[in-house]
C-alpha atoms as a PDB file:
ATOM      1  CA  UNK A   1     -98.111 -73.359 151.526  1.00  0.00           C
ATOM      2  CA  UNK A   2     -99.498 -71.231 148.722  1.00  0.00           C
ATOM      3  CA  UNK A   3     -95.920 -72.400 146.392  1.00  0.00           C
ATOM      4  CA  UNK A   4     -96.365 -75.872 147.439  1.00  0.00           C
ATOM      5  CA  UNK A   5     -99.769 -76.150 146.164  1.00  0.00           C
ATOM      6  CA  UNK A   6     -98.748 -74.100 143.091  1.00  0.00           C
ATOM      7  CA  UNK A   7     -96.211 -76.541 142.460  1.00  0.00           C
ATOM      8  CA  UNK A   8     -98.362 -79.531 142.895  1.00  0.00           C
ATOM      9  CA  UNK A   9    -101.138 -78.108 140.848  1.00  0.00           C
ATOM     10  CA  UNK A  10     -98.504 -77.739 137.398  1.00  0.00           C
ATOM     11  CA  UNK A  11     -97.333 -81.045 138.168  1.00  0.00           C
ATOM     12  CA  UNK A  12    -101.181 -82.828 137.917  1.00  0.00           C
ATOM     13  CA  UNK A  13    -102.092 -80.622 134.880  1.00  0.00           C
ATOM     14  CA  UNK A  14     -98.752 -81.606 133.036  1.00  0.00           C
ATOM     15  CA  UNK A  15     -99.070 -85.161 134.231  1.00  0.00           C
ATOM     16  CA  UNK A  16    -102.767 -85.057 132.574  1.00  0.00           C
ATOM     17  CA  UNK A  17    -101.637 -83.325 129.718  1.00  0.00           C
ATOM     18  CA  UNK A  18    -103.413 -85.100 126.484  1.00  0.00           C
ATOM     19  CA  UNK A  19    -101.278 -87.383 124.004  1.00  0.00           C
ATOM     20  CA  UNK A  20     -99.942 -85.827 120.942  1.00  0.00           C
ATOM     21  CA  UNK A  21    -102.446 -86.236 118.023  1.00  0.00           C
ATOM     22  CA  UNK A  22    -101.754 -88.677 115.384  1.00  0.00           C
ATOM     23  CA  UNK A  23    -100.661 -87.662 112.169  1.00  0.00           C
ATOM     24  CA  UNK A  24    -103.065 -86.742 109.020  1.00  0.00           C
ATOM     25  CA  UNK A  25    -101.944 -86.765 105.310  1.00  0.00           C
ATOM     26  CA  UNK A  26    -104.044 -86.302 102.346  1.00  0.00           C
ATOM     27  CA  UNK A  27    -101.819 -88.451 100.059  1.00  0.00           C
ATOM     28  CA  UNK A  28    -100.321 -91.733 100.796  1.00  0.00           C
ATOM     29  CA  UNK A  29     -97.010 -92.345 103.235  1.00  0.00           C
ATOM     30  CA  UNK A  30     -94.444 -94.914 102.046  1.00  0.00           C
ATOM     31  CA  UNK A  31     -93.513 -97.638 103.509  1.00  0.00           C
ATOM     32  CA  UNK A  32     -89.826 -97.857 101.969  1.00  0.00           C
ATOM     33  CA  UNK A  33     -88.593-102.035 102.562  1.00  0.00           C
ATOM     34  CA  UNK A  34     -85.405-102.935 101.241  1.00  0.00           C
ATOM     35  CA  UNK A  35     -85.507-106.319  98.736  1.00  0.00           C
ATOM     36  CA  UNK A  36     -81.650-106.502  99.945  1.00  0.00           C
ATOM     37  CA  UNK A  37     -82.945-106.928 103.376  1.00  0.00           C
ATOM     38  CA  UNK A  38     -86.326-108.353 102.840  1.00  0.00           C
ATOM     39  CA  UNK A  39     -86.380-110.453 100.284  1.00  0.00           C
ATOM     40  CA  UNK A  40     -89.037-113.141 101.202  1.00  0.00           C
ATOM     41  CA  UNK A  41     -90.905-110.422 101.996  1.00  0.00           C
ATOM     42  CA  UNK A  42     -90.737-108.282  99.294  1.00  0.00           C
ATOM     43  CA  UNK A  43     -91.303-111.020  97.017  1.00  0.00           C
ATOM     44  CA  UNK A  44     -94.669-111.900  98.421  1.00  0.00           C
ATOM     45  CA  UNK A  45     -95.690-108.686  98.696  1.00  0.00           C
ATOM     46  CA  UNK A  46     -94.793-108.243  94.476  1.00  0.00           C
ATOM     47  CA  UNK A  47     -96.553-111.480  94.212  1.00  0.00           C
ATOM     48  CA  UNK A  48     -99.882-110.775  96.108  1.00  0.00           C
ATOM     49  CA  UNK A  49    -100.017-107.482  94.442  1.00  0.00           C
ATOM     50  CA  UNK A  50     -99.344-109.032  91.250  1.00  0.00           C
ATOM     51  CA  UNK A  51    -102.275-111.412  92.356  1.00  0.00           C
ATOM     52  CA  UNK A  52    -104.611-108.929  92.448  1.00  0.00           C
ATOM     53  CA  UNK A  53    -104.134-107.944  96.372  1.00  0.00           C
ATOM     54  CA  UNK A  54    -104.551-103.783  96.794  1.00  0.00           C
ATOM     55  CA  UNK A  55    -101.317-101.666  96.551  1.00  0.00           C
ATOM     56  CA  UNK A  56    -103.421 -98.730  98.546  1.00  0.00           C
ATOM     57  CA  UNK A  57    -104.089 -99.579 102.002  1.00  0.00           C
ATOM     58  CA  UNK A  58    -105.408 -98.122 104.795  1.00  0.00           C
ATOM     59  CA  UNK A  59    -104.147 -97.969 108.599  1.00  0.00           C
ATOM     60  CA  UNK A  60    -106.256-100.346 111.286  1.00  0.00           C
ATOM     61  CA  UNK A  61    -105.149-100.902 114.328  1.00  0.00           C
ATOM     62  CA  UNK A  62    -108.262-101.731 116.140  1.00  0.00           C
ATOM     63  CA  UNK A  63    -109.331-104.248 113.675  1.00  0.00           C
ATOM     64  CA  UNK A  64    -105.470-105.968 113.644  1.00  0.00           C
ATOM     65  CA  UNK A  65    -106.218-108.712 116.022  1.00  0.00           C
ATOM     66  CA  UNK A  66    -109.028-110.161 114.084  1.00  0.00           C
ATOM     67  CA  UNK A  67    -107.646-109.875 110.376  1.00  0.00           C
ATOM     68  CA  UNK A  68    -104.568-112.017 111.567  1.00  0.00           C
ATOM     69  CA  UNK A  69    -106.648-114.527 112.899  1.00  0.00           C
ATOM     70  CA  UNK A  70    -108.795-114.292 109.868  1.00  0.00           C
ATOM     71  CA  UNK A  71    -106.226-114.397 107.075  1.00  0.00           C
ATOM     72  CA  UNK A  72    -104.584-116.803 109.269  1.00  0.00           C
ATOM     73  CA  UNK A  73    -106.994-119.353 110.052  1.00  0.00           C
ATOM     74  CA  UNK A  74    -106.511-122.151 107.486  1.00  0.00           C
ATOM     75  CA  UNK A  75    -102.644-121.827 107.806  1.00  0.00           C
ATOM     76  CA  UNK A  76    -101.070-124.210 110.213  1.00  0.00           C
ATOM     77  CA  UNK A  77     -97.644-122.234 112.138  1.00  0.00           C
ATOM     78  CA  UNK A  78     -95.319-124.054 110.967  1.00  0.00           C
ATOM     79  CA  UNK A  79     -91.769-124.735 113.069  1.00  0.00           C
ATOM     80  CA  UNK A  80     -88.930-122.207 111.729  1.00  0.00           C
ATOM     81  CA  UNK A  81     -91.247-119.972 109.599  1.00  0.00           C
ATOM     82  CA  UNK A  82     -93.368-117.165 110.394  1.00  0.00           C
ATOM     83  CA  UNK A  83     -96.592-116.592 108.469  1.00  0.00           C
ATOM     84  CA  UNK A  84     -96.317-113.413 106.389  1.00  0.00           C
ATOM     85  CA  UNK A  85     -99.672-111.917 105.719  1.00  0.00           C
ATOM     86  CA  UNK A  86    -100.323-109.491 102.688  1.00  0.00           C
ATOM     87  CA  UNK A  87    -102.491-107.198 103.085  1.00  0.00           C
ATOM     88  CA  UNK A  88    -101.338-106.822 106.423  1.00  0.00           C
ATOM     89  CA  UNK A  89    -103.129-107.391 109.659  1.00  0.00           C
ATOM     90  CA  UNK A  90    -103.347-103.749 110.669  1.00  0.00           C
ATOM     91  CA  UNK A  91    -104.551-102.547 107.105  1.00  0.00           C
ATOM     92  CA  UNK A  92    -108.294-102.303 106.630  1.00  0.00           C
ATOM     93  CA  UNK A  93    -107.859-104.415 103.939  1.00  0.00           C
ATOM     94  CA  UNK A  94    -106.291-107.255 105.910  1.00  0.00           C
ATOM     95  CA  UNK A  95    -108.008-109.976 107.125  1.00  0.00           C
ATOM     96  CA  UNK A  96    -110.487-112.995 104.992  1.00  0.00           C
ATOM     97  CA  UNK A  97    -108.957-113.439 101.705  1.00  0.00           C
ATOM     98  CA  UNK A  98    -105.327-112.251 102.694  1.00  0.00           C
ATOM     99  CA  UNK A  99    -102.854-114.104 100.535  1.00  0.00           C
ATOM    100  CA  UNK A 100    -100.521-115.970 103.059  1.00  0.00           C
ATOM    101  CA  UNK A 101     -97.272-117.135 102.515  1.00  0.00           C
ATOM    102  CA  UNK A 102     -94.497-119.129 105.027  1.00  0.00           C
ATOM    103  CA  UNK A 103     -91.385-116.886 105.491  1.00  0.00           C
ATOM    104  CA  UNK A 104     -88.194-116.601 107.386  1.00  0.00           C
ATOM    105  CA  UNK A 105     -88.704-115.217 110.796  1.00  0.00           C
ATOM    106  CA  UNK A 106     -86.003-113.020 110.382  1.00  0.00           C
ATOM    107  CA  UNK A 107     -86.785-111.526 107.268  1.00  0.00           C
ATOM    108  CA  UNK A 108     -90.931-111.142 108.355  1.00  0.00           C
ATOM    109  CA  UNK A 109     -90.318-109.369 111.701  1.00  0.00           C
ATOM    110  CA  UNK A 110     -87.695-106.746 110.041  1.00  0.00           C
ATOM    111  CA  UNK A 111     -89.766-105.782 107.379  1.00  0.00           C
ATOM    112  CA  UNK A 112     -93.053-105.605 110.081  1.00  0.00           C
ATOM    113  CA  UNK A 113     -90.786-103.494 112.353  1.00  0.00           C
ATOM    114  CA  UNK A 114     -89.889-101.069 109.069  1.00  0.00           C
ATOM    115  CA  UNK A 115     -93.447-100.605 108.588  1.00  0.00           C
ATOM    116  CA  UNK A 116     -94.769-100.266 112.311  1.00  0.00           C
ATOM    117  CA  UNK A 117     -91.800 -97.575 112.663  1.00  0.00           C
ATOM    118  CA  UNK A 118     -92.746 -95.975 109.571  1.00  0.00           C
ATOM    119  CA  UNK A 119     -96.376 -95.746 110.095  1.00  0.00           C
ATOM    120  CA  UNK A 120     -96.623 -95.303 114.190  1.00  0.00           C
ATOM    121  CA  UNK A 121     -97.201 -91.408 114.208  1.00  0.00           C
ATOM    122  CA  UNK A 122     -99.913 -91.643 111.446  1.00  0.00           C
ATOM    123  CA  UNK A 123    -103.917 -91.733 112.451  1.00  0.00           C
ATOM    124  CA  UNK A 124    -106.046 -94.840 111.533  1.00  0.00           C
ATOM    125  CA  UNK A 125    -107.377 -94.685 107.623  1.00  0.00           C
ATOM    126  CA  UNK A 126    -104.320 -92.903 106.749  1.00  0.00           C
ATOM    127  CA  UNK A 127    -103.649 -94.094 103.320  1.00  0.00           C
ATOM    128  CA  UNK A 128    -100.197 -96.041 102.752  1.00  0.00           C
ATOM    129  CA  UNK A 129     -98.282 -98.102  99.988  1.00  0.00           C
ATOM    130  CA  UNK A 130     -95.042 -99.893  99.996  1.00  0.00           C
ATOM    131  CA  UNK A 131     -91.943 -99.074  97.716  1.00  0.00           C
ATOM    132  CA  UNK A 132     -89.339-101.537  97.602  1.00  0.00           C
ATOM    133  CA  UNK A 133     -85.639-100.357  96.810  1.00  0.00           C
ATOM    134  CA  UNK A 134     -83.062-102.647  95.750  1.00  0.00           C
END
């Protein structure tokens, strides 16, 4: 009786056992995209930059939600493009004033997987930039 409540007792503790903590980095964490693979989005992001849109942004995932539908408000979807956003969504500089642009679906949701993959383990405000590689 003692073992089986022994047993049970490791098995709620472990099973309550707190989620690993998000990474912290003092400097920022490249996002590396490929312009081979990427190019429509690559391009905008060069172009919005070149705009005057921040290279240095900042993780923000509970604010995502509304920045889309803020930076995404006066543009229509439009059938067979996806609407690339830059800053992105989940950057706290996403949102009002985001330059827009209409993109291949293919080409947006690769590049937006790269970047969720490359900045899942890091904590919100962490500091990131892109680099694009030929």
């Amino acid at each position: 009786m003692a073992r089986t409540f022994l047993v049970v007792l490791v098995a709620c503790l472990l099973c309550a056992a707190p989620a690993a903590a998000c990474e912290r980095q003092s400097s920022s964490v490249y996002v590396v995209l490929s312009s081979v693979k990427y190019p429509q989005t690559t391009d905008h992001l060069l172009d919005a930059q070149a705009a005057g849109q921040p290279a240095l942004l900042h993780i923000d995932r509970a604010d995502e939600d509304l920045h889309r539908s803020q930076s995404l408000a006066p543009w229509p979807p439009k059938s067979g493009f996806d609407r690339d956003e830059y800053p992105p969504a989940m950057s706290r500089e996403g949102g009002t004033g985001a330059d827009v642009r209409y993109i291949n679906p293919s080409d947006n949701r690769g590049a937006g997987s790269v970047m969720g993959n490359a900045l899942e383990d890091y904590c919100d405000a962490q500091p990131f930039r892109f680099r694009i590689t030929g």
